[in-house]
Protein backbone atom coordinates (compact mmCIF):
# COMPACT_ATOMS: atom_id res chain seq x y z
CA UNK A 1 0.00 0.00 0.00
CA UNK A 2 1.23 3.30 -1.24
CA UNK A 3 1.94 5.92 1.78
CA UNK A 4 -0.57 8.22 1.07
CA UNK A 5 0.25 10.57 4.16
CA UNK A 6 3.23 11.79 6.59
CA UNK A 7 2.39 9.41 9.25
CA UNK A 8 2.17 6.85 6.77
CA UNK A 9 5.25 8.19 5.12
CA UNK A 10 6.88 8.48 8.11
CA UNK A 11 6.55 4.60 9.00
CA UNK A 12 7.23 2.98 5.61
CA UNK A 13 10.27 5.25 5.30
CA UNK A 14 11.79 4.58 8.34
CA UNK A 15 11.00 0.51 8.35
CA UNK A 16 12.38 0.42 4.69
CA UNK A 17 15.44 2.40 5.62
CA UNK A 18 16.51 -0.12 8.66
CA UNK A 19 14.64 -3.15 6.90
CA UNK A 20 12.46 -3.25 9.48
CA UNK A 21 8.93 -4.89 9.60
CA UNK A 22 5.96 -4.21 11.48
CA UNK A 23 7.48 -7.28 14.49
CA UNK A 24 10.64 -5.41 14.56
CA UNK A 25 8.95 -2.27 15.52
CA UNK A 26 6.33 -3.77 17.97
CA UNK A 27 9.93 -5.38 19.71
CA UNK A 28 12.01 -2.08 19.58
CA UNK A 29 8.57 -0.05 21.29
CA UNK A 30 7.91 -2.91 23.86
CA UNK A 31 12.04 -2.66 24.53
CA UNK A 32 11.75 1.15 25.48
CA UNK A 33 8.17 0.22 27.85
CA UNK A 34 5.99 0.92 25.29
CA UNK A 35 2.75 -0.94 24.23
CA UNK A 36 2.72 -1.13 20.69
CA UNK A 37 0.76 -4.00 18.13
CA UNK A 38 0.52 -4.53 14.09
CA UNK A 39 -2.62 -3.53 14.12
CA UNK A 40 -1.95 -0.20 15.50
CA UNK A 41 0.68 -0.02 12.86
CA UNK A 42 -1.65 -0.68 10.28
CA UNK A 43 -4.70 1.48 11.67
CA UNK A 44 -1.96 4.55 11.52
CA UNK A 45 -1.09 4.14 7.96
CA UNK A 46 -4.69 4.79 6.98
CA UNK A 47 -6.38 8.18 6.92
CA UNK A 48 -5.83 9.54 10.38
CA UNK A 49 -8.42 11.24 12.27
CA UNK A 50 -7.28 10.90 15.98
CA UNK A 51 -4.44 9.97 17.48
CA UNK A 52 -3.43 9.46 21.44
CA UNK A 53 -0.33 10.72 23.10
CA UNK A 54 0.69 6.95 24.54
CA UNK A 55 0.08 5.53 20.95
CA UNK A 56 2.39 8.91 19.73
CA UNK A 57 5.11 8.08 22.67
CA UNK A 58 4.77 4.29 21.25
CA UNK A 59 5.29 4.64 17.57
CA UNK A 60 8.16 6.85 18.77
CA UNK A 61 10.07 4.23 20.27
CA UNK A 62 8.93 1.75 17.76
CA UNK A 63 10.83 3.66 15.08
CA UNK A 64 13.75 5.15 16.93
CA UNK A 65 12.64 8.89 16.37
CA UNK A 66 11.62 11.69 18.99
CA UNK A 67 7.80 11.86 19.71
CA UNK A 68 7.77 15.03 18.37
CA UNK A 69 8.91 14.11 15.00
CA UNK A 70 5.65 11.69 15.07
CA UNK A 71 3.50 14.05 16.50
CA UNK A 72 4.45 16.36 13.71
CA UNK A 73 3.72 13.77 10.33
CA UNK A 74 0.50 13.17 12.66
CA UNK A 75 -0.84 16.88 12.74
CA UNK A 76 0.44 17.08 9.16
CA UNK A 77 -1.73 13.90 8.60
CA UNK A 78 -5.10 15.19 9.84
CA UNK A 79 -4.78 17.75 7.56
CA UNK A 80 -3.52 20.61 9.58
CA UNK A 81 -0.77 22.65 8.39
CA UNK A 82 2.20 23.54 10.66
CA UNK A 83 4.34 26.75 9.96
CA UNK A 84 7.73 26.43 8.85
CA UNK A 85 10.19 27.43 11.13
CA UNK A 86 13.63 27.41 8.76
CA UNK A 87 12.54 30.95 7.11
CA UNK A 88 10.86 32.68 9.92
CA UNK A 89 8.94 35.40 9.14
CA UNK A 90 8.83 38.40 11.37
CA UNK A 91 4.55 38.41 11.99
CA UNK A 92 5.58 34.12 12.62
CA UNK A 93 7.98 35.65 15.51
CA UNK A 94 5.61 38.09 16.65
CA UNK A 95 2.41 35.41 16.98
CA UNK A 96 4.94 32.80 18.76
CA UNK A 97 6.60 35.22 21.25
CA UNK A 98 4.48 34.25 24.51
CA UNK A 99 6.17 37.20 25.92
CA UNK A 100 3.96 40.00 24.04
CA UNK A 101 0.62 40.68 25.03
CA UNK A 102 -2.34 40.46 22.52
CA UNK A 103 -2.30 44.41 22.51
CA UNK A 104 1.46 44.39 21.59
CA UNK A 105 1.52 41.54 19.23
CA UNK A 106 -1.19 43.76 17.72
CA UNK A 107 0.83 47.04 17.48
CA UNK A 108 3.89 45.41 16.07
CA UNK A 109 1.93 43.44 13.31
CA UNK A 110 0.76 46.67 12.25
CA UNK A 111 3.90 48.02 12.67
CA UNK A 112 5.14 45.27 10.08
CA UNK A 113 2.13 45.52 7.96
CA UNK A 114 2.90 49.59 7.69
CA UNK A 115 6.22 49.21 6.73
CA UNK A 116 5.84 46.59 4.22
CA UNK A 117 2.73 48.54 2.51
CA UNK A 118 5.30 51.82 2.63
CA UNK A 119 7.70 52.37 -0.53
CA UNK A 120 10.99 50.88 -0.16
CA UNK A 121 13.38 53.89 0.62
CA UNK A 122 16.60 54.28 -2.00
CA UNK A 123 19.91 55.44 -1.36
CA UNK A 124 20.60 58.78 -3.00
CA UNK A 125 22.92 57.34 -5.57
CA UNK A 126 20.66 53.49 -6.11
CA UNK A 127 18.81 54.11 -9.61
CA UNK A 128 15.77 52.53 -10.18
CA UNK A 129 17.79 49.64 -12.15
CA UNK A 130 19.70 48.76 -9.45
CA UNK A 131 16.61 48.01 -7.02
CA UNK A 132 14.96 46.07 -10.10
CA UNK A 133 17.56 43.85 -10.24
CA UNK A 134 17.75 43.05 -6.60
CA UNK A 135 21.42 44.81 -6.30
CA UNK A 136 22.73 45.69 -2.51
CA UNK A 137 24.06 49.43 -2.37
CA UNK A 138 25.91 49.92 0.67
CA UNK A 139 25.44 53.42 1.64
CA UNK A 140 26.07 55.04 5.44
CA UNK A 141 23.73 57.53 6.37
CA UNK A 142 24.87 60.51 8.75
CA UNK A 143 22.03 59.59 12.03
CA UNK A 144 20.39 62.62 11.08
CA UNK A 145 19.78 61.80 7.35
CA UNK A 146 18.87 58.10 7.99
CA UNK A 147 16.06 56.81 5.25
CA UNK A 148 15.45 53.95 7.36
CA UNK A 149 14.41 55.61 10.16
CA UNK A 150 10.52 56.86 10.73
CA UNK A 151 10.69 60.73 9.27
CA UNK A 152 9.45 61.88 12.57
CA UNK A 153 12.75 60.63 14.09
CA UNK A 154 15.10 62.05 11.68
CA UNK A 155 13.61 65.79 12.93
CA UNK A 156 14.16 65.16 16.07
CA UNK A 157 17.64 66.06 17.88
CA UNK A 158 19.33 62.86 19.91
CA UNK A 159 20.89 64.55 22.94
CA UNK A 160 23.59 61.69 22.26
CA UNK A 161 24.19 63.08 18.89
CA UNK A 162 24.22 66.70 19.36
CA UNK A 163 26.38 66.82 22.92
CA UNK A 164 24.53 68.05 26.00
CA UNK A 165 21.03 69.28 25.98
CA UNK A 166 20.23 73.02 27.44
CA UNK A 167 18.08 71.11 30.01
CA UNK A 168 20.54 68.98 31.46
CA UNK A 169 23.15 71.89 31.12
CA UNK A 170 20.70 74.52 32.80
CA UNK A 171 20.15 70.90 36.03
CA UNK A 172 23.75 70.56 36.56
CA UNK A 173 24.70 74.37 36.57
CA UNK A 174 21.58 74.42 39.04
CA UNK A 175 23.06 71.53 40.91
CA UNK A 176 26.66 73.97 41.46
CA UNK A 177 24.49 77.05 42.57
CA UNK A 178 22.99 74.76 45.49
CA UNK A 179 26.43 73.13 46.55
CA UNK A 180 27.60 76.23 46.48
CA UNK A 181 24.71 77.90 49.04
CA UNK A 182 24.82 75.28 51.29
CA UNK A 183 29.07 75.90 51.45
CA UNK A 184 27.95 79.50 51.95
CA UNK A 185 25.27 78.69 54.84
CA UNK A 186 28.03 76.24 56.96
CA UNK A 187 30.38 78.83 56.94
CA UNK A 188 27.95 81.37 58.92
């Protein structure tokens, strides 16, 4: 019988890879404490609809592989499609991080979804021919004059970029004028 899904796939594969038979895998499962027979074998190569943890744990140790991996070509099986995790995409990050709220998983999708529906910004000296053709131009910005960078932050002055700030200038010399009364007041 052709496998005709990734459970199914999953079992033929491995059996014919070690030239294993449905026995050999019933021995290896009941070797690791695991209840495994042919006919579950068998039921499991069919069109999946359920499937219980023990019988996941079982198959597991029947063909040498993490319960994962056979949880996996299970899901797969009953038709539901898991994302792929080798390319993650930034809204795949965002949905998976358990550490953001529902509120901030919402801002930063939109976030994403504003910036991708945005033009692409191009460096002053890219031509439209060399962001057809997928070309990298390294350019460095000056802070002030970065593209990348929301407009509203390129207007506004970084006290880190520009030196000190007249408020924090205007604090310390504040700071002096008080040392300096209270020197003035123990003297008296």
């Amino acid at each position: 019988m052709a496998a005709t899904h990734q459970l199914a796939q999953l079992i033929d594969g491995i059996k014919a890879a070690n030239g294993w038979s449905d026995p050999d895998l019933v021995r290896n499962a009941k070797e690791k404490g695991h209840v495994l027979s042919k006919s579950n074998i068998s039921r499991y190569r069919n069109p999946l609809v359920s499937i219980k943890g023990e019988i996941i744990h079982a198959l597991a140790a029947g063909l040498r592989v993490k319960p994962s991996q056979v949880a996996i070509a299970a899901i797969e099986s009953m038709g539901i499609a898991l994302p792929s995790y080798d390319a993650i995409a930034p809204e795949q990050a965002v949905e998976l991080d358990i550490h953001l709220s529902a509120r901030d998983k919402s801002v930063v999708l939109g976030l994403l979804r504003d910036l991708r529906s945005s033009a692409q910004p191009r460096a002053p000296d890219e031509t439209p021919e060399d962001q057809e053709e997928g070309r990298v131009i390294d350019v460095a910005f000056p802070p002030e004059h970065d593209p990348t960078l929301p407009p509203d932050i390129n207007e506004v002055g970084v006290a880190a970029q520009q030196g000190q700030s007249e408020g924090r200038r205007l604090r310390e010399q504040q700071d002096r004028d008080a040392e300096q009364g209270e020197a003035g007041d123990d003297e008296d």
